[in-house]
N, C-alpha and C. Protein backbone atom coordinates (compact mmCIF):
# COMPACT_ATOMS: atom_id res chain seq x y z
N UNK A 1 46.67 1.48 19.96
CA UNK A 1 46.54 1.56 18.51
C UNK A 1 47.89 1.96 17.93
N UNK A 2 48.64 0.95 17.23
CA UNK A 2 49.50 1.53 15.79
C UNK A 2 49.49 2.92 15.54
N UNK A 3 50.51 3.60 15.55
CA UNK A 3 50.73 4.74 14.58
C UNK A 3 49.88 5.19 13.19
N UNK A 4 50.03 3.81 12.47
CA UNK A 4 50.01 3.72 11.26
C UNK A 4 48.51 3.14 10.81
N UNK A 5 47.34 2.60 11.91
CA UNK A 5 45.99 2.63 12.15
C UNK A 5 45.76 3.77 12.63
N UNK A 6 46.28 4.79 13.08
CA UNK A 6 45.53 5.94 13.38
C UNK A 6 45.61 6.59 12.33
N UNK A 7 46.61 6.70 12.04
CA UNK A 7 46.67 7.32 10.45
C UNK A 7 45.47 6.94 9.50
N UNK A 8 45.68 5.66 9.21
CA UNK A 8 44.63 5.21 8.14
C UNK A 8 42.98 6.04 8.85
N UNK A 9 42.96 5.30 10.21
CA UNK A 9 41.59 5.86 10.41
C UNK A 9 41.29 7.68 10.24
N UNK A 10 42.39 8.67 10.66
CA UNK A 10 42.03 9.84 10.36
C UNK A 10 42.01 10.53 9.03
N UNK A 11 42.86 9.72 8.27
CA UNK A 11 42.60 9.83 6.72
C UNK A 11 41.34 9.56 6.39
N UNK A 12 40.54 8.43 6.70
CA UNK A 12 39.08 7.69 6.21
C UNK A 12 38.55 8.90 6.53
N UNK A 13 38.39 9.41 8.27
CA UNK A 13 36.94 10.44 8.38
C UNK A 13 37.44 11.70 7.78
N UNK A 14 38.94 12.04 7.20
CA UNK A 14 38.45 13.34 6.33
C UNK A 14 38.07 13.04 5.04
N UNK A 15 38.65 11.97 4.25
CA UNK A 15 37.75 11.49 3.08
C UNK A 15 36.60 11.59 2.91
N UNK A 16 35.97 11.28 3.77
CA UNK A 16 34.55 10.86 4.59
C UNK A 16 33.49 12.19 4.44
N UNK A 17 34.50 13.48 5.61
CA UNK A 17 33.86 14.65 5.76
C UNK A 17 33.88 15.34 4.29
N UNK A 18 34.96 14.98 3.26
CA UNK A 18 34.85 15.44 2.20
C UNK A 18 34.10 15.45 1.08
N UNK A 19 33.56 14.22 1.11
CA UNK A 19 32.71 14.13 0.37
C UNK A 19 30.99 14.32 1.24
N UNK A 20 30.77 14.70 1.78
CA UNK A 20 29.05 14.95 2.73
C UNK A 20 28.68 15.82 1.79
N UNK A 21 27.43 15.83 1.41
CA UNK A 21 26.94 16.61 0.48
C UNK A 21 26.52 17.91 1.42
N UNK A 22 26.73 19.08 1.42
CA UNK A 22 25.87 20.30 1.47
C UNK A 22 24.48 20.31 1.19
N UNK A 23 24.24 21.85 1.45
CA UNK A 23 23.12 22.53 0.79
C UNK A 23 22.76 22.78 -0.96
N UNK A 24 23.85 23.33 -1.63
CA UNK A 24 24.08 22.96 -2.58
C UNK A 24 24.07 22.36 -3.71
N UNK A 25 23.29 21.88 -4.44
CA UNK A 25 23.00 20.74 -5.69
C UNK A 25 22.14 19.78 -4.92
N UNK A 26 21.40 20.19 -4.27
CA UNK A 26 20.32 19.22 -3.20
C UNK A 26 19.30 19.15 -4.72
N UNK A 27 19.15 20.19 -5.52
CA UNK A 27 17.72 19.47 -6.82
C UNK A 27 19.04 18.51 -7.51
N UNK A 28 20.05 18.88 -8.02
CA UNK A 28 20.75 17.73 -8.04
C UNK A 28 20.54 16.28 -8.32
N UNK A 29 20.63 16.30 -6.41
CA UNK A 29 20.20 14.71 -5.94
C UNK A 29 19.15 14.50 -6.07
N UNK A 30 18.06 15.08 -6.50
CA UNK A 30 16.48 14.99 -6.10
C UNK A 30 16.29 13.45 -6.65
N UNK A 31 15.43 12.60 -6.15
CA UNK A 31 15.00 11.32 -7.04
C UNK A 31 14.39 11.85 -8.26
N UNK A 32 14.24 10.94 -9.10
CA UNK A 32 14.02 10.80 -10.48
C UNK A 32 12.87 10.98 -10.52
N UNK A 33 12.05 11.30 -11.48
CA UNK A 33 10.49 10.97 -11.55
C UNK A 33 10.51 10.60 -12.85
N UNK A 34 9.76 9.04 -12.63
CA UNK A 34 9.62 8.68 -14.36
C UNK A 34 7.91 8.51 -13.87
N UNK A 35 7.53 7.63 -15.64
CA UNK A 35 6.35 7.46 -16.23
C UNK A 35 6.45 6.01 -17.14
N UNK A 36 5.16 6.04 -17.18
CA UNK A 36 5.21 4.82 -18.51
C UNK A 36 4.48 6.24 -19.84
N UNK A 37 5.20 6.14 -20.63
CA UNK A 37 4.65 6.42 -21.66
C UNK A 37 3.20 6.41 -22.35
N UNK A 38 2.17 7.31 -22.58
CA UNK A 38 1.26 6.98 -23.27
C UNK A 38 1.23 6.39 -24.28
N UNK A 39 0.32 4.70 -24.96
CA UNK A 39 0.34 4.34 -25.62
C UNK A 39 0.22 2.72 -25.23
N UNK A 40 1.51 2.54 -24.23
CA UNK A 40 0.05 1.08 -23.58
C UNK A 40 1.60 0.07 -24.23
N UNK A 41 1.24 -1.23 -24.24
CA UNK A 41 1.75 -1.93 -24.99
C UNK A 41 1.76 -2.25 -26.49
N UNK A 42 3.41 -1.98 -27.36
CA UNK A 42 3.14 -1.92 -28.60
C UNK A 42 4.16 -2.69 -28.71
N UNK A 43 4.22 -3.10 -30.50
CA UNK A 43 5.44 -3.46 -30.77
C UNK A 43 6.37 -2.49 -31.67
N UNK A 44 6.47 -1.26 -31.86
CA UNK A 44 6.60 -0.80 -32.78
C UNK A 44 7.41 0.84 -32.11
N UNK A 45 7.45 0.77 -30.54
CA UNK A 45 8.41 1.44 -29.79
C UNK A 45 10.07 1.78 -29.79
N UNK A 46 10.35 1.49 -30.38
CA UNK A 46 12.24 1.60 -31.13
C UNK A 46 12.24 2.84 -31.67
N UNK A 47 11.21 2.88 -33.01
CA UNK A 47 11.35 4.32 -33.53
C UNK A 47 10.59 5.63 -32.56
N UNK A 48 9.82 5.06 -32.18
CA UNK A 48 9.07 6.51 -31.17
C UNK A 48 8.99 6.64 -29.66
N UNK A 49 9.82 5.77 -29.25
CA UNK A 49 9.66 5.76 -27.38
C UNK A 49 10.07 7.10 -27.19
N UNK A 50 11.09 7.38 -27.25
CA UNK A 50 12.49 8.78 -27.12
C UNK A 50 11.60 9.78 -27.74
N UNK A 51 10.99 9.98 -28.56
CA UNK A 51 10.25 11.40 -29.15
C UNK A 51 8.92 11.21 -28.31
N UNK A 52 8.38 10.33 -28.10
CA UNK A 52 6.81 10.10 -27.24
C UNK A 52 7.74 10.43 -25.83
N UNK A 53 8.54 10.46 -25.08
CA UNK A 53 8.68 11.03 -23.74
C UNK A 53 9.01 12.44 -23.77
N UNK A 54 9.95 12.75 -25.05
CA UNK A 54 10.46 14.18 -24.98
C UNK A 54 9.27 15.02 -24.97
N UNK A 55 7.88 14.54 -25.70
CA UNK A 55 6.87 15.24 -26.02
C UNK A 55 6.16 15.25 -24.49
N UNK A 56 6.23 14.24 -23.69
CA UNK A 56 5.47 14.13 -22.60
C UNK A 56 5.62 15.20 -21.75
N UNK A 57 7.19 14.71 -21.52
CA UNK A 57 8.10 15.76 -20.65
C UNK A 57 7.83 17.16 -20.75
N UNK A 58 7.04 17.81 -21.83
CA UNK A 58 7.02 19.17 -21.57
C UNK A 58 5.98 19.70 -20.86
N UNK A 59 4.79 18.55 -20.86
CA UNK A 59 3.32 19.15 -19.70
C UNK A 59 3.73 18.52 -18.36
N UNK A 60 5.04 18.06 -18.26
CA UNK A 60 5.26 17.72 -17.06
C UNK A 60 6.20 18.54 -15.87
N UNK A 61 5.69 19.49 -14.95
CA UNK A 61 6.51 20.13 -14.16
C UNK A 61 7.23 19.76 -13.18
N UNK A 62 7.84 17.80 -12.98
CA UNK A 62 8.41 17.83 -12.74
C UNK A 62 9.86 17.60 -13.50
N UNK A 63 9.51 17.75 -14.77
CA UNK A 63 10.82 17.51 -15.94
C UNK A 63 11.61 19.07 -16.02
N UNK A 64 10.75 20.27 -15.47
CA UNK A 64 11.36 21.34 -15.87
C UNK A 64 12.96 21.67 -15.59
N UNK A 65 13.56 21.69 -16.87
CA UNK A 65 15.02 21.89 -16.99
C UNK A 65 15.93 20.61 -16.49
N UNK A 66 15.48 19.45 -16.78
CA UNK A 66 16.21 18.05 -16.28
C UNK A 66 16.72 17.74 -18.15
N UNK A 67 17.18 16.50 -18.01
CA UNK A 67 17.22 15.48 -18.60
C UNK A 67 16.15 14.26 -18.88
N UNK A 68 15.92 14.41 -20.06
CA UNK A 68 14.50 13.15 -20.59
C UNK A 68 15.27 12.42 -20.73
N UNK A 69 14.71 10.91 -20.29
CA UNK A 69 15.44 9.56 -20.61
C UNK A 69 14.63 8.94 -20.73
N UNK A 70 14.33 7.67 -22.02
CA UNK A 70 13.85 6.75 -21.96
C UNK A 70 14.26 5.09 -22.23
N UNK A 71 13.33 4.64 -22.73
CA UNK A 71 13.76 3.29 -22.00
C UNK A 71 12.56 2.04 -22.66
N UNK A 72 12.63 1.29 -23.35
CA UNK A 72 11.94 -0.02 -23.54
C UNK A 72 11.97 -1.27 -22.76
N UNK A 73 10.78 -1.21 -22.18
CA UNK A 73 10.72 -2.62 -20.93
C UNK A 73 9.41 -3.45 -21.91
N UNK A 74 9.67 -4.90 -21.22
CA UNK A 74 8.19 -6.03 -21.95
C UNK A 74 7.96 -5.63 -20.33
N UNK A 75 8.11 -5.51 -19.45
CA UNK A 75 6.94 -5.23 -18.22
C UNK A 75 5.75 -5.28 -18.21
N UNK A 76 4.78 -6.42 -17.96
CA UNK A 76 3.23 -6.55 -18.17
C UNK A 76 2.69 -6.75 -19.89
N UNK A 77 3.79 -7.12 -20.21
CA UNK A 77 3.31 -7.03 -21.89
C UNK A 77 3.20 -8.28 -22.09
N UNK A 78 2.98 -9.00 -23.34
CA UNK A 78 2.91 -10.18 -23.73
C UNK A 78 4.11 -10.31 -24.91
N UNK A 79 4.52 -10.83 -24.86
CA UNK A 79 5.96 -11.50 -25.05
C UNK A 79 6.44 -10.34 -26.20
N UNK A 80 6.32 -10.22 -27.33
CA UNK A 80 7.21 -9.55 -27.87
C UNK A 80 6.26 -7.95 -27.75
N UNK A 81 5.60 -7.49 -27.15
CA UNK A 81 5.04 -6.68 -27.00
C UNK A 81 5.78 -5.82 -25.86
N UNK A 82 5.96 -3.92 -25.84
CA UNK A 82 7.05 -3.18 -24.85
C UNK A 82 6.14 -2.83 -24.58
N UNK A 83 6.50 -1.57 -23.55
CA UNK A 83 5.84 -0.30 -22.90
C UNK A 83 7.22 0.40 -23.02
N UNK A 84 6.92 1.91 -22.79
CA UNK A 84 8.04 2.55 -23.32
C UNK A 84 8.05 3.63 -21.37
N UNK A 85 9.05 3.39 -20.90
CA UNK A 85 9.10 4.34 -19.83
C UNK A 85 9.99 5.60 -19.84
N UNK A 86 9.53 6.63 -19.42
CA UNK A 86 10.35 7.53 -19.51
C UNK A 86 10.79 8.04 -17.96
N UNK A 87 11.70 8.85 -17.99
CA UNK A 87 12.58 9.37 -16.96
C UNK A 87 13.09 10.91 -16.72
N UNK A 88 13.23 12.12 -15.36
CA UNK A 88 13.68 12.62 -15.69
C UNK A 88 14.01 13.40 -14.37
């Protein structure tokens, strides 16, 4: 092996070891837990998706102290008709 391939390769595995996540910010990484929103398919989700999840999010213990996100999908709807999903 090259000088200058060993190099590259022992540079990669401390890059490598540098970034491995710990113990540390493990809720962090946790996966997401979303929902579909109560309310079903509407057309009229623009003004209230984002306030209908923030409201959800609070009987929900797995939202405690995250970030609410939501979101307008036609998923299972009929054409101009959404569902509103939330995230968190």
């Amino acid at each position: 092996m090259q000088p200058q391939h060993l190099l590259v390769a022992v540079a990669g595995t401390v890059a490598l070891a540098g970034t491995s996540a710990g113990d540390e910010g493990l809720e962090a990484r946790a996966a997401a837990f979303s929902w579909t929103a109560n309310g079903g398919c509407k057309q009229d989700w623009a003004g209230r998706c984002n306030n209908q999840c923030f409201g959800e999010a609070r009987s929900k213990p797995q939202c405690a102290g995250k970030t609410v996100f939501s979101g307008i999908e036609s998923s299972g709807c009929w054409l101009t008709w959404n569902i509103c999903r939330c995230q968190c």
